[in-house]
PDB file of N, CA and C in Angstrom:
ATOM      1  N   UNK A   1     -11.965 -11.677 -23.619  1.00  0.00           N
ATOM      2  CA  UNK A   1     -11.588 -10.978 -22.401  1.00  0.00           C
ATOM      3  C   UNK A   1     -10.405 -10.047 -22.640  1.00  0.00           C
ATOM      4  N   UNK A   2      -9.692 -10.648 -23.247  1.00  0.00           N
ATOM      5  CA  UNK A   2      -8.220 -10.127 -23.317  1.00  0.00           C
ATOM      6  C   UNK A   2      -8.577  -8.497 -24.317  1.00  0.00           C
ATOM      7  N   UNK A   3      -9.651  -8.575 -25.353  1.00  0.00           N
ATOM      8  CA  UNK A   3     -10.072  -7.373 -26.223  1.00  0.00           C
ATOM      9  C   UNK A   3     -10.890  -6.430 -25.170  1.00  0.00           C
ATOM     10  N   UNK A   4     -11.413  -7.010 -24.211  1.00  0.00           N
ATOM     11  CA  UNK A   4     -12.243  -5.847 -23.534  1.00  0.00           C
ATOM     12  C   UNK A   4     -11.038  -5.605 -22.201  1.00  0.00           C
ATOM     13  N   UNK A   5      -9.857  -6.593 -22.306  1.00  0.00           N
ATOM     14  CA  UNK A   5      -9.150  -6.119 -21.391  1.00  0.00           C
ATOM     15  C   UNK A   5      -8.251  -4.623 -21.666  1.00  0.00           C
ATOM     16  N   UNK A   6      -7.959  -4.953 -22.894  1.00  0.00           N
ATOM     17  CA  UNK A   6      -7.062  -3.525 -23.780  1.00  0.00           C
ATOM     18  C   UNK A   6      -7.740  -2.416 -24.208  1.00  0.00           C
ATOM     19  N   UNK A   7      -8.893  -2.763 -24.470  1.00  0.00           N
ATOM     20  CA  UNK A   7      -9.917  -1.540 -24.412  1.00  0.00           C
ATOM     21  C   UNK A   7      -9.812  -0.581 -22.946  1.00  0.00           C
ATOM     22  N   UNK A   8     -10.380  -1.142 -21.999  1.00  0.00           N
ATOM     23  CA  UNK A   8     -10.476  -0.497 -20.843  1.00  0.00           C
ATOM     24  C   UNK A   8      -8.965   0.133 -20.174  1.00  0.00           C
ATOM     25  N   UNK A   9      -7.671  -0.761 -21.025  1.00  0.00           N
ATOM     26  CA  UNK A   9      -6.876   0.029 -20.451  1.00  0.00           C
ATOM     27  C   UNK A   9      -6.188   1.228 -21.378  1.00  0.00           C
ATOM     28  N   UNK A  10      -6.538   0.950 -22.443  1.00  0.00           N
ATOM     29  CA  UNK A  10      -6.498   2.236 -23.634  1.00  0.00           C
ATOM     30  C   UNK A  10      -7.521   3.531 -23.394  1.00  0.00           C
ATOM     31  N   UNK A  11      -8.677   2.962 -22.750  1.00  0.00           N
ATOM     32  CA  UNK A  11      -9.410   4.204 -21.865  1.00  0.00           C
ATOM     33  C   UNK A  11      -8.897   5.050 -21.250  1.00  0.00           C
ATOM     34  N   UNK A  12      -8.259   4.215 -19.919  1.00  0.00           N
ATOM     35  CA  UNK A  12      -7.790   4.579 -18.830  1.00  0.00           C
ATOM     36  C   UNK A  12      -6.411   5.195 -18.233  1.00  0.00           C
ATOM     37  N   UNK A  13      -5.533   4.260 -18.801  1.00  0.00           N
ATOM     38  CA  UNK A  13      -3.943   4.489 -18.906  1.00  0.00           C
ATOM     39  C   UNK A  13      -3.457   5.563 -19.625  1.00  0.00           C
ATOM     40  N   UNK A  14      -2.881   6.677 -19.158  1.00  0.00           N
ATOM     41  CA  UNK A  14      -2.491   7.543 -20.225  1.00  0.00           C
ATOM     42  C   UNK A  14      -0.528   7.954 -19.312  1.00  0.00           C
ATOM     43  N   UNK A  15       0.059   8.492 -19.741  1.00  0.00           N
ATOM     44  CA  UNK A  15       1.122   9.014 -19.259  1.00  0.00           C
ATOM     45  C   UNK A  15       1.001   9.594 -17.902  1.00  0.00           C
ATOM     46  N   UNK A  16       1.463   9.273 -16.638  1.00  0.00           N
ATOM     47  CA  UNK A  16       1.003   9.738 -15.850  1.00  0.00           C
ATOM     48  C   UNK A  16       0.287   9.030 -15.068  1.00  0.00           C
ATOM     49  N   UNK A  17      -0.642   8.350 -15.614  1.00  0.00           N
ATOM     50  CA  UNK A  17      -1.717   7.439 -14.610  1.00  0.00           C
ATOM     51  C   UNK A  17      -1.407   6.753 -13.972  1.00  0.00           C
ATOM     52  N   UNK A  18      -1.762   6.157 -12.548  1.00  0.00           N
ATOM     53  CA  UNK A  18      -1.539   4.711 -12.290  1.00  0.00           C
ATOM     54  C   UNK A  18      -2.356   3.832 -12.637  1.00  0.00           C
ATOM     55  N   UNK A  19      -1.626   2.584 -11.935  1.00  0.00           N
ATOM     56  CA  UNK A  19      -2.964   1.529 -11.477  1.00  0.00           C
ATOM     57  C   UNK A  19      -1.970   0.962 -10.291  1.00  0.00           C
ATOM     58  N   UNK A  20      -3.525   0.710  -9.319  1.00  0.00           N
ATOM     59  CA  UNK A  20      -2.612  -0.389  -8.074  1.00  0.00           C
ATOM     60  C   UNK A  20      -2.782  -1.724  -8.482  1.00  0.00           C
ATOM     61  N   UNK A  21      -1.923  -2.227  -8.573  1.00  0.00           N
ATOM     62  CA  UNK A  21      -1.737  -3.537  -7.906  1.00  0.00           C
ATOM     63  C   UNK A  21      -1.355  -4.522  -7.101  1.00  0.00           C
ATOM     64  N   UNK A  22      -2.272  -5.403  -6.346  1.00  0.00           N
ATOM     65  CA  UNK A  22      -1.785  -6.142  -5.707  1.00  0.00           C
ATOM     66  C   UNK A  22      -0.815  -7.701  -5.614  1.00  0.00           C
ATOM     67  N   UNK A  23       0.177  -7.885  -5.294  1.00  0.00           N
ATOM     68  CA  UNK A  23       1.294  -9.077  -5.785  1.00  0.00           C
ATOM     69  C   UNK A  23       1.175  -9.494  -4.225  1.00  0.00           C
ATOM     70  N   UNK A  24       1.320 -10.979  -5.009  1.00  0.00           N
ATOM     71  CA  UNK A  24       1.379 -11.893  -6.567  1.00  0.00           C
ATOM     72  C   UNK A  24      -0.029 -11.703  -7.252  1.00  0.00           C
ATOM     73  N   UNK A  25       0.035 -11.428  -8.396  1.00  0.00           N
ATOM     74  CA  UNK A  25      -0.790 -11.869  -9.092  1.00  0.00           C
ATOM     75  C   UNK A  25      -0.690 -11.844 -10.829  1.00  0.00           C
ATOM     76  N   UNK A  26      -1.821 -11.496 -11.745  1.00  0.00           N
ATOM     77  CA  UNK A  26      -1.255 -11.367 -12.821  1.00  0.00           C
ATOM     78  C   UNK A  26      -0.190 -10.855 -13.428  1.00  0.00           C
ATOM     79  N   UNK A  27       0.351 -11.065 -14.143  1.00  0.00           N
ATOM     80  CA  UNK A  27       1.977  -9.943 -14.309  1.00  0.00           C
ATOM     81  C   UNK A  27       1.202  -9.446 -15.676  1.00  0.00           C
ATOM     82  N   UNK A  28       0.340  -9.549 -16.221  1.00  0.00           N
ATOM     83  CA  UNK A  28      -0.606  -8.761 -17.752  1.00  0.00           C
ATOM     84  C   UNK A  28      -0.787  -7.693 -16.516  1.00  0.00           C
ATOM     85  N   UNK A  29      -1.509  -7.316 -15.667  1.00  0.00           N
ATOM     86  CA  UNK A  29      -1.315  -6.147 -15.309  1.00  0.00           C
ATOM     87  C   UNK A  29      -0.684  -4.513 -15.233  1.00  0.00           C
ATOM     88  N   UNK A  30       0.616  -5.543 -14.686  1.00  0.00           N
ATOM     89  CA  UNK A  30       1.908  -4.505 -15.044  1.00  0.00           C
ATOM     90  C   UNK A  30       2.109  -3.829 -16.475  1.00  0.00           C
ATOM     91  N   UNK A  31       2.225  -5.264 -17.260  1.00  0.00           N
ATOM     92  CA  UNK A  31       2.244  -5.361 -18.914  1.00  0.00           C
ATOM     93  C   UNK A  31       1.797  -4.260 -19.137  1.00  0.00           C
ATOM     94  N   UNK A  32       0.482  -4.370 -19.019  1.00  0.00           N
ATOM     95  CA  UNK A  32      -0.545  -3.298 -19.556  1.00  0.00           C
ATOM     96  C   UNK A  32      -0.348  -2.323 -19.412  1.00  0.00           C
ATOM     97  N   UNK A  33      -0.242  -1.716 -18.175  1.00  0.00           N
ATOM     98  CA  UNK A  33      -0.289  -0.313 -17.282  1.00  0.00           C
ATOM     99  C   UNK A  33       1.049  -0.027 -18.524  1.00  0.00           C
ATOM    100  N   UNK A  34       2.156  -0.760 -18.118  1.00  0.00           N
ATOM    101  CA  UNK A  34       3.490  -0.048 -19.093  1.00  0.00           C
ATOM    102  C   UNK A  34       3.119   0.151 -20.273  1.00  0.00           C
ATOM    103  N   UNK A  35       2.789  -0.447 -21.155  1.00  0.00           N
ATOM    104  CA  UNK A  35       2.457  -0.163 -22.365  1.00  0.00           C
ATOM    105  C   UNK A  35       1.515   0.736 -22.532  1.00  0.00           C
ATOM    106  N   UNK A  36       0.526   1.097 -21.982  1.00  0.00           N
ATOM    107  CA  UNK A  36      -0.302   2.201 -21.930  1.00  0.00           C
ATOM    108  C   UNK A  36       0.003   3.084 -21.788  1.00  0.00           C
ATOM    109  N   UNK A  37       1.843   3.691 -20.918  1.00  0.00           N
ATOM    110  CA  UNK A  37       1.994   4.654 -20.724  1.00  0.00           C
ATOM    111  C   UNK A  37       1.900   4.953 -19.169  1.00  0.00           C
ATOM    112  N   UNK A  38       1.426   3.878 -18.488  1.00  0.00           N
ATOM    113  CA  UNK A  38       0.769   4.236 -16.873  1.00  0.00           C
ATOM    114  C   UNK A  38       2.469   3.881 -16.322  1.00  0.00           C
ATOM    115  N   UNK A  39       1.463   4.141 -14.959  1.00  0.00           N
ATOM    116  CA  UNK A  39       2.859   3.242 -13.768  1.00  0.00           C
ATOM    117  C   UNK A  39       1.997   2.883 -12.647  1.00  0.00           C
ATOM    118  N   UNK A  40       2.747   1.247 -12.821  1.00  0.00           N
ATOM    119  CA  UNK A  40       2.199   0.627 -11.879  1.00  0.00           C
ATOM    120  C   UNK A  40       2.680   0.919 -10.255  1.00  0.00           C
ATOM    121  N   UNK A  41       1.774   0.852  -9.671  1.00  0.00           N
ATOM    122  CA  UNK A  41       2.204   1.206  -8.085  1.00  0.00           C
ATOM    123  C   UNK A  41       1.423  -0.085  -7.401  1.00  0.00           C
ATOM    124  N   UNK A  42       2.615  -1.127  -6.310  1.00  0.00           N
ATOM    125  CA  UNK A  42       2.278  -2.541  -6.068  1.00  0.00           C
ATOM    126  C   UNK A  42       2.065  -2.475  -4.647  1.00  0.00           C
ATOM    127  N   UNK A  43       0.969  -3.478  -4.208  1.00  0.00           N
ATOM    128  CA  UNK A  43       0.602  -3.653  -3.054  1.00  0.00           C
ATOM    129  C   UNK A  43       1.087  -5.342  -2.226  1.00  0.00           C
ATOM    130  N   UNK A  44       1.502  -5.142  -1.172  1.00  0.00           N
ATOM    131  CA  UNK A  44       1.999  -6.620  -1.040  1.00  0.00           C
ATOM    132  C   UNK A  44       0.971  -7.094  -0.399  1.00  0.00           C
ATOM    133  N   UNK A  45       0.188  -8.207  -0.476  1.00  0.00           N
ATOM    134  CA  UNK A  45      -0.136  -8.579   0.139  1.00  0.00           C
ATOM    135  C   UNK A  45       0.423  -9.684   1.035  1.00  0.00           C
ATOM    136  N   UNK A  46      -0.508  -9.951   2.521  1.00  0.00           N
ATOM    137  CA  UNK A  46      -0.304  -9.860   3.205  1.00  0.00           C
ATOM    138  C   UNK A  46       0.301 -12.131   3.330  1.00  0.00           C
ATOM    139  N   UNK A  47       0.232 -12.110   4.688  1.00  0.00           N
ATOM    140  CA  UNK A  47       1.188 -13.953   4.328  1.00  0.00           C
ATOM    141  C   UNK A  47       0.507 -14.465   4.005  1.00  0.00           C
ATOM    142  N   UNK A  48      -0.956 -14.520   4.667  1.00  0.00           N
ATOM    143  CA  UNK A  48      -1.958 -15.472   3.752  1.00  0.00           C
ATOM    144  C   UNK A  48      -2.996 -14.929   2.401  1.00  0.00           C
ATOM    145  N   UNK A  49      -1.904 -13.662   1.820  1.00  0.00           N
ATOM    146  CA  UNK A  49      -2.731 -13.293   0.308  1.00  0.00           C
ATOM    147  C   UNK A  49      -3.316 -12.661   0.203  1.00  0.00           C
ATOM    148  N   UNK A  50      -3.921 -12.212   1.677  1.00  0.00           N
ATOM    149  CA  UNK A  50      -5.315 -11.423   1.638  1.00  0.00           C
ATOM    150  C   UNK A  50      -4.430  -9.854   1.136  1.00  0.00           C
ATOM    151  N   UNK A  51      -5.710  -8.955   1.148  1.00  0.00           N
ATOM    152  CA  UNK A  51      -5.226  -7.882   0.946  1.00  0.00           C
ATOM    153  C   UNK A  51      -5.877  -6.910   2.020  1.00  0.00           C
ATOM    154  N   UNK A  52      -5.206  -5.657   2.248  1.00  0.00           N
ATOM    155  CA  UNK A  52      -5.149  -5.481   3.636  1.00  0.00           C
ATOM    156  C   UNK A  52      -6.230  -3.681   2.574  1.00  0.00           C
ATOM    157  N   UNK A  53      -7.429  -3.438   3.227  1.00  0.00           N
ATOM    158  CA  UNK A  53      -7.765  -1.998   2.324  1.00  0.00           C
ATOM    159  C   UNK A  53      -7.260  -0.942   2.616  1.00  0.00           C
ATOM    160  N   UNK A  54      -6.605  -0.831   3.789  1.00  0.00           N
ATOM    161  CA  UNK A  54      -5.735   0.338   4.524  1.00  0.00           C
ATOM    162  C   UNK A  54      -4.902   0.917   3.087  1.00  0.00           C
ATOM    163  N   UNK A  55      -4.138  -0.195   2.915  1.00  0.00           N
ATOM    164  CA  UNK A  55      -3.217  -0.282   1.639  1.00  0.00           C
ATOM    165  C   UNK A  55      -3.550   0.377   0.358  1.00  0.00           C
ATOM    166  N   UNK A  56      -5.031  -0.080  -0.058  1.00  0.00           N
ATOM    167  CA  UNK A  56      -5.366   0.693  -1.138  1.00  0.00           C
ATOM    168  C   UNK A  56      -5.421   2.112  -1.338  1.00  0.00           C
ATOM    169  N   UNK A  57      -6.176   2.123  -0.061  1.00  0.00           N
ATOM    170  CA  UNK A  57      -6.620   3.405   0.446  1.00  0.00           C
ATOM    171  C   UNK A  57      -5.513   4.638   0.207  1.00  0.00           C
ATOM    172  N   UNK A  58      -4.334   4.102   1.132  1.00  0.00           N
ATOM    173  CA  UNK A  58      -3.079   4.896   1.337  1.00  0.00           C
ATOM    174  C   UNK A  58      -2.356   5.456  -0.188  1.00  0.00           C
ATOM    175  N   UNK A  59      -2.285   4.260  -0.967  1.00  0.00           N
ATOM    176  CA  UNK A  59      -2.040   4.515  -2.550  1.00  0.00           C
ATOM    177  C   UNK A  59      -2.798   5.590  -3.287  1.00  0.00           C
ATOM    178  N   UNK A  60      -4.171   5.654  -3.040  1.00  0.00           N
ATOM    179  CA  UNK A  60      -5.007   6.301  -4.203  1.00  0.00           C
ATOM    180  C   UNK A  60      -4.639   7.244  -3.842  1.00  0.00           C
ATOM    181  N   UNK A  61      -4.324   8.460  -5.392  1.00  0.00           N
ATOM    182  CA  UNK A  61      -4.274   9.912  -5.383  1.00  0.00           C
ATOM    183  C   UNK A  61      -5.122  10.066  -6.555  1.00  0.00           C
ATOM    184  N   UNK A  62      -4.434  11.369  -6.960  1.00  0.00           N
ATOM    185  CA  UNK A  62      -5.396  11.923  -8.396  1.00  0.00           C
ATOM    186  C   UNK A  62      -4.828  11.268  -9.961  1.00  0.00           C
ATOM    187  N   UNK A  63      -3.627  10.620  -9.323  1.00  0.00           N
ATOM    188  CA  UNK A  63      -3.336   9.858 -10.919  1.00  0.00           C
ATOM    189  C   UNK A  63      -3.598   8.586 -10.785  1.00  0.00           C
ATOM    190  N   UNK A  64      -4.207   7.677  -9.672  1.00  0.00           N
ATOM    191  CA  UNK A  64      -4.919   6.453  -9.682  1.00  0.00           C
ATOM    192  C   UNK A  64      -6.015   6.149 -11.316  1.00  0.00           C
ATOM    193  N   UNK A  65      -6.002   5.714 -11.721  1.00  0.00           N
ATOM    194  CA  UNK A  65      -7.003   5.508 -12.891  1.00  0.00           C
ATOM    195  C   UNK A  65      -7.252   4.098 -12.498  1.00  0.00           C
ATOM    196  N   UNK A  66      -6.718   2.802 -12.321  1.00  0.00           N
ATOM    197  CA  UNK A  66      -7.292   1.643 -11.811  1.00  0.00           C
ATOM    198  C   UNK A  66      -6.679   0.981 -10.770  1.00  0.00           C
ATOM    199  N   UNK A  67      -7.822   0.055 -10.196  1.00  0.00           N
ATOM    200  CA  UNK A  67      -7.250  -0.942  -8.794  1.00  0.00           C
ATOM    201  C   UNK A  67      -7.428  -1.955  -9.790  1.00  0.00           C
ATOM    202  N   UNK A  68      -6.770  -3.219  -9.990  1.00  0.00           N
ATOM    203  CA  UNK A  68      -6.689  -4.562 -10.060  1.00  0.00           C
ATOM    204  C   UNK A  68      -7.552  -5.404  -8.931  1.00  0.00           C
ATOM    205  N   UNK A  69      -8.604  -6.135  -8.978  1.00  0.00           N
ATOM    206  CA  UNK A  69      -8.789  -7.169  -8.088  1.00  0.00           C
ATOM    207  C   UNK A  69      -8.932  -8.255  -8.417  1.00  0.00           C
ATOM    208  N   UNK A  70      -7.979  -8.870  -8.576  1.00  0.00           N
ATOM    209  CA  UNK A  70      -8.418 -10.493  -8.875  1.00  0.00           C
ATOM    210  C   UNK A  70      -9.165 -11.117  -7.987  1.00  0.00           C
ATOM    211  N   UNK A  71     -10.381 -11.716  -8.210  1.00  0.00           N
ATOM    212  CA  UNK A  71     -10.677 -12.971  -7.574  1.00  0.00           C
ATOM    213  C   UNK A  71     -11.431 -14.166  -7.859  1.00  0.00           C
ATOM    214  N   UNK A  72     -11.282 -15.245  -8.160  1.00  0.00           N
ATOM    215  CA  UNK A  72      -9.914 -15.813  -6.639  1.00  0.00           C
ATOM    216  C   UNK A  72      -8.435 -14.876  -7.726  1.00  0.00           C
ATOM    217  N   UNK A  73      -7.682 -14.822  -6.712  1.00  0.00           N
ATOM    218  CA  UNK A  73      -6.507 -14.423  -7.434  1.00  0.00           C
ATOM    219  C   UNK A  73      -5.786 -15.343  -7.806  1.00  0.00           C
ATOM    220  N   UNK A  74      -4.859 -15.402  -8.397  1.00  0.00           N
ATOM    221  CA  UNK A  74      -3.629 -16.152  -9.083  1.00  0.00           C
ATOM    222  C   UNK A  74      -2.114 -15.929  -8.796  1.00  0.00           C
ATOM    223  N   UNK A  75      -1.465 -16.744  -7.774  1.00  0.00           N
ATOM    224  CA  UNK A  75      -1.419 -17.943  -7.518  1.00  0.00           C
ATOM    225  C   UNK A  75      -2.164 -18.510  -6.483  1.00  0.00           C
ATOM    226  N   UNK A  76      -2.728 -17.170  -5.548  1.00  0.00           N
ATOM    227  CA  UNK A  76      -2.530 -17.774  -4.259  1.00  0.00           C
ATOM    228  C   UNK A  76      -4.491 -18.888  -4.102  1.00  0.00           C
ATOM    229  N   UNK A  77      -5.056 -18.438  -5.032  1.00  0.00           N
ATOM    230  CA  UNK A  77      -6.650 -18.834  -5.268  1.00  0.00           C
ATOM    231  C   UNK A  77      -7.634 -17.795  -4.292  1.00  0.00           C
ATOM    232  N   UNK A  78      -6.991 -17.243  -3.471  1.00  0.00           N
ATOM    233  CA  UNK A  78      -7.983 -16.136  -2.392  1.00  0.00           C
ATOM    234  C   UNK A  78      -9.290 -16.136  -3.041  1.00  0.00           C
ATOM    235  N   UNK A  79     -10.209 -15.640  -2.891  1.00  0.00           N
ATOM    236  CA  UNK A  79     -10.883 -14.518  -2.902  1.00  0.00           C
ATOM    237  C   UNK A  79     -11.048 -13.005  -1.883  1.00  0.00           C
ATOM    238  N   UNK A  80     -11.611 -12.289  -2.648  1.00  0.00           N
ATOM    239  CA  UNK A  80     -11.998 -10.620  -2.229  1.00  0.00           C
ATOM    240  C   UNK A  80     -13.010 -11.138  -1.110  1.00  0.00           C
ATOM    241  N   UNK A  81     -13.199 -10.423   0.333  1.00  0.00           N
ATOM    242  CA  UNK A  81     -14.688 -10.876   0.582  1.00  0.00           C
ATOM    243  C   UNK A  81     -15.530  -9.216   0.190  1.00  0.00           C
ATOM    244  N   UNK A  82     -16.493  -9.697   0.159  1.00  0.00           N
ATOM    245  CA  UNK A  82     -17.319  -8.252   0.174  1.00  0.00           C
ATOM    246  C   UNK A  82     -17.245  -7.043   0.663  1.00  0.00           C
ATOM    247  N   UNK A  83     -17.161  -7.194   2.084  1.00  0.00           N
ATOM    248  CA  UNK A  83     -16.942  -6.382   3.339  1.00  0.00           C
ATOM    249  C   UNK A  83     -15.200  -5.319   2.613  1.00  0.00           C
ATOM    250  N   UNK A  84     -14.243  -5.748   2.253  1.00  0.00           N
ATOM    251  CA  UNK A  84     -12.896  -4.895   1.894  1.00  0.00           C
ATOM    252  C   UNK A  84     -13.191  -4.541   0.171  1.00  0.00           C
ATOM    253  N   UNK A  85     -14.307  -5.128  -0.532  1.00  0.00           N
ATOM    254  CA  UNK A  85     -14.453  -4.392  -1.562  1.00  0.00           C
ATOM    255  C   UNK A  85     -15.394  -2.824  -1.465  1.00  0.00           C
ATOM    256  N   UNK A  86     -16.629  -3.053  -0.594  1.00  0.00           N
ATOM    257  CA  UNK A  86     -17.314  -2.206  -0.233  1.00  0.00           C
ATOM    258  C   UNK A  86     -16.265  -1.164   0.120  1.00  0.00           C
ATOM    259  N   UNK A  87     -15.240  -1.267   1.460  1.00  0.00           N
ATOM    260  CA  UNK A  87     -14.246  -0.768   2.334  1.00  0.00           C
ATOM    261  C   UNK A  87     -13.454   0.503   1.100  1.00  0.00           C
ATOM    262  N   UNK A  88     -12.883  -0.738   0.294  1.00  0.00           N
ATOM    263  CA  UNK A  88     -11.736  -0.002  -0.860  1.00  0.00           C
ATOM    264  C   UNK A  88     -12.664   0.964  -1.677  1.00  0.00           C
ATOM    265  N   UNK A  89     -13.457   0.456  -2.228  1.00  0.00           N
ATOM    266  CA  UNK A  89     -14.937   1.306  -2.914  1.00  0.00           C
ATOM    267  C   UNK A  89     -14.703   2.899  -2.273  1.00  0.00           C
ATOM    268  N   UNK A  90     -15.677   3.028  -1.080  1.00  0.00           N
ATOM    269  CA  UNK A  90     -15.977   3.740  -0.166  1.00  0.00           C
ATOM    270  C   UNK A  90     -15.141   4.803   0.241  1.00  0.00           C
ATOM    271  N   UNK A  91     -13.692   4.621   0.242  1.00  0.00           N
ATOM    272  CA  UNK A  91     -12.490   4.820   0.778  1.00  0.00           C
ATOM    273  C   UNK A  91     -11.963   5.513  -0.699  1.00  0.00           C
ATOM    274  N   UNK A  92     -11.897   5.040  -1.162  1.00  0.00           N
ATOM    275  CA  UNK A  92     -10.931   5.686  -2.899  1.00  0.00           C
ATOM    276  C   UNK A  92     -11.920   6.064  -3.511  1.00  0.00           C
ATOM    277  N   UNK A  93     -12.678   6.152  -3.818  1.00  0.00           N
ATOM    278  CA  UNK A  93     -13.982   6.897  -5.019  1.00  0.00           C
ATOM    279  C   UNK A  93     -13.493   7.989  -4.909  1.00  0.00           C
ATOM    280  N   UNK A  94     -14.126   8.617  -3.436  1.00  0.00           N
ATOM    281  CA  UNK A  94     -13.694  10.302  -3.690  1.00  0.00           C
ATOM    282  C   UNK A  94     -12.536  11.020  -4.092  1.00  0.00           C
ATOM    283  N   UNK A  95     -11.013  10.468  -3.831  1.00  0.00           N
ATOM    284  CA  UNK A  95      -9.842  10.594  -4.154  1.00  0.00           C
ATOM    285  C   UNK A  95      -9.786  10.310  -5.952  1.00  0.00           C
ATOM    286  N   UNK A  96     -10.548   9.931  -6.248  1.00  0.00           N
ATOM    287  CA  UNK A  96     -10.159   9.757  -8.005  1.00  0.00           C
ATOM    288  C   UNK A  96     -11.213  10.001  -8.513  1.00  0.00           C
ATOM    289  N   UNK A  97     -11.833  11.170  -8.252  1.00  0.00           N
ATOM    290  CA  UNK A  97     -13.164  11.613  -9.051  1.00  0.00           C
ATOM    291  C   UNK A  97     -12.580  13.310  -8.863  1.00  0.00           C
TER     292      UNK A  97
END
């Protein structure tokens, strides 16, 4: 995992780029994005963990290169439901194409 994890962010990450992420969660995220050269831009989620897609939405520009979604995430165990992945999908595609 961890080799197809550095791959995809050696793709993606270049000077300039972001990625969102949402906290708490992995801190290899951040890791990554920095070492790649990116910058991370963080989303709080909300008291019970969830994540709110308004949020994503509002973040994505033209230097977005990745969203993070853990699920279940880590610490809090959440899961994504379908319905705010479709949402975030739908909502940011066109902004980073």
């Amino acid at each position: 995992m961890d080799g197809i994890f550095d791959t995809m962010m050696r793709l993606f990450m270049s000077p300039g780029a972001e990625s969102i992420i949402p906290i708490p969660t992995f801190s290899y995220y951040e890791i990554a994005t920095l070492a790649n050269g990116g910058k991370p831009v963080f989303i709080e989620r909300d008291t019970d963990f969830n994540i709110d897609p308004e949020k994503i939405i509002e973040k994505v520009n033209e230097n977005t290169r990745m969203i993070f979604l853990c699920s279940p995430n880590n610490p809090s165990g959440n899961s994504i439901s379908e319905r705010m992945l479709e949402r975030s999908w739908d909502q940011s595609m066109p902004s980073c194409s």
